[in-house]
Protein backbone atom coordinates (compact mmCIF):
# COMPACT_ATOMS: atom_id res chain seq x y z
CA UNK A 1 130.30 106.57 95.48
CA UNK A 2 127.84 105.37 98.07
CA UNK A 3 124.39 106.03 97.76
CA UNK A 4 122.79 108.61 100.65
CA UNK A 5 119.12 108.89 101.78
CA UNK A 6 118.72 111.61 99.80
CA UNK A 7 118.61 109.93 96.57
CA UNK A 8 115.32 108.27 95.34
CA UNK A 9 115.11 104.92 94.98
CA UNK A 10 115.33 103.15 91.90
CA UNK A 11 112.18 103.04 89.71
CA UNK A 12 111.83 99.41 89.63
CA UNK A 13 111.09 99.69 93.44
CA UNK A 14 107.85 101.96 92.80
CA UNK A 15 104.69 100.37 90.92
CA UNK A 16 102.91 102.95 89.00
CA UNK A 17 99.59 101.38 91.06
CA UNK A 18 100.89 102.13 94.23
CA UNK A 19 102.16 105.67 93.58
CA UNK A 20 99.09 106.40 92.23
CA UNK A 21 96.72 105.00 95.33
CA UNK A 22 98.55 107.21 97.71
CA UNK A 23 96.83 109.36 100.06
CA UNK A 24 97.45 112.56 100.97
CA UNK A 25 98.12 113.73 104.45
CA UNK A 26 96.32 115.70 106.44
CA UNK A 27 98.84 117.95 108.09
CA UNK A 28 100.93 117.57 104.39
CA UNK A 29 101.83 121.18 103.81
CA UNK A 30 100.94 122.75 100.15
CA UNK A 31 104.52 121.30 98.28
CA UNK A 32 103.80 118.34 99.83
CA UNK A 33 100.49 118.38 98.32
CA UNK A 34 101.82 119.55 94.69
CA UNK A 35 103.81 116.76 94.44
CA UNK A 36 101.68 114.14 95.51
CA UNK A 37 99.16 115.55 92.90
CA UNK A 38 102.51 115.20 90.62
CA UNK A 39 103.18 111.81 91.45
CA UNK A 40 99.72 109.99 90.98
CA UNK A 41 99.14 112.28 87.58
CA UNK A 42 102.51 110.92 86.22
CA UNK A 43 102.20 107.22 87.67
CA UNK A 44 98.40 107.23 86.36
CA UNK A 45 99.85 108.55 83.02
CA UNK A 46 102.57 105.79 82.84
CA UNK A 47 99.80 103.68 83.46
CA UNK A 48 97.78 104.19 80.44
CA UNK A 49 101.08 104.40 78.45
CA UNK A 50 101.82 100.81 79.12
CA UNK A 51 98.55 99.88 78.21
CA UNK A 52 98.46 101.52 74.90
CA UNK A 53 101.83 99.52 74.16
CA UNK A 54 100.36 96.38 74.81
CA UNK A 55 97.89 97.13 72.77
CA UNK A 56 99.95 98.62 70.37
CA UNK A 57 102.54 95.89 70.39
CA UNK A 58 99.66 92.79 69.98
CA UNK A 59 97.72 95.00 67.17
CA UNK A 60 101.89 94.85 64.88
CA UNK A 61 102.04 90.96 66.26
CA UNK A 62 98.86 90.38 64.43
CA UNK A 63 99.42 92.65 61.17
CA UNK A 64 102.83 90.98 61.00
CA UNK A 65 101.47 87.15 61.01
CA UNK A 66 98.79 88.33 58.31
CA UNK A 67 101.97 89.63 56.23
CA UNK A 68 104.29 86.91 57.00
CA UNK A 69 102.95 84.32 58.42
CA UNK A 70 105.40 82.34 61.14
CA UNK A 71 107.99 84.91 60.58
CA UNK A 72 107.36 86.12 64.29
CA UNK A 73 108.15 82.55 65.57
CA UNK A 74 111.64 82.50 64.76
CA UNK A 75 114.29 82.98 67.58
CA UNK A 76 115.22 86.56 67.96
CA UNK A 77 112.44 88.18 65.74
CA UNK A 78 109.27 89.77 67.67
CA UNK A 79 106.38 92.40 66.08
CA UNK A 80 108.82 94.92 66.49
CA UNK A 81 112.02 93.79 64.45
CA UNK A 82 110.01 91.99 62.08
């Protein structure tokens, strides 16, 4: 199957910053308009997500090394797993 210009492209082509920093047009008609509105709401909420995982993620790293301390450093075992 080959792809066709209708298809988006993939996600990892769109930052989350740029989508969100668009502009609207002047002449963009009222759909147009909807979804831009749609666009920088979801890339601004995807945003914030990714921040509260880091945070998230660094807040486990640091409960697990009070609990087990150096368990985190072993290959193949991260906040998560541990």
């Amino acid at each position: 199957m080959t792809p066709t210009a209708a298809w988006p492209a993939p996600a990892h082509r769109h930052h989350p910053g740029g989508l969100a920093r668009r502009r609207h047009l002047r002449e963009a008609s009222r759909q147009q308009a909807v979804r831009q509105s749609e666009i920088r709401r979801l890339a601004l909420a995807l945003r914030e997500a990714g921040r509260a995982l880091k945070a998230n993620r660094a807040e486990l790293h640091t409960i697990v090394n009070d609990l087990a301390p150096g368990l985190t450093t072993r290959p193949g075992i991260g906040p998560v797993s541990a």
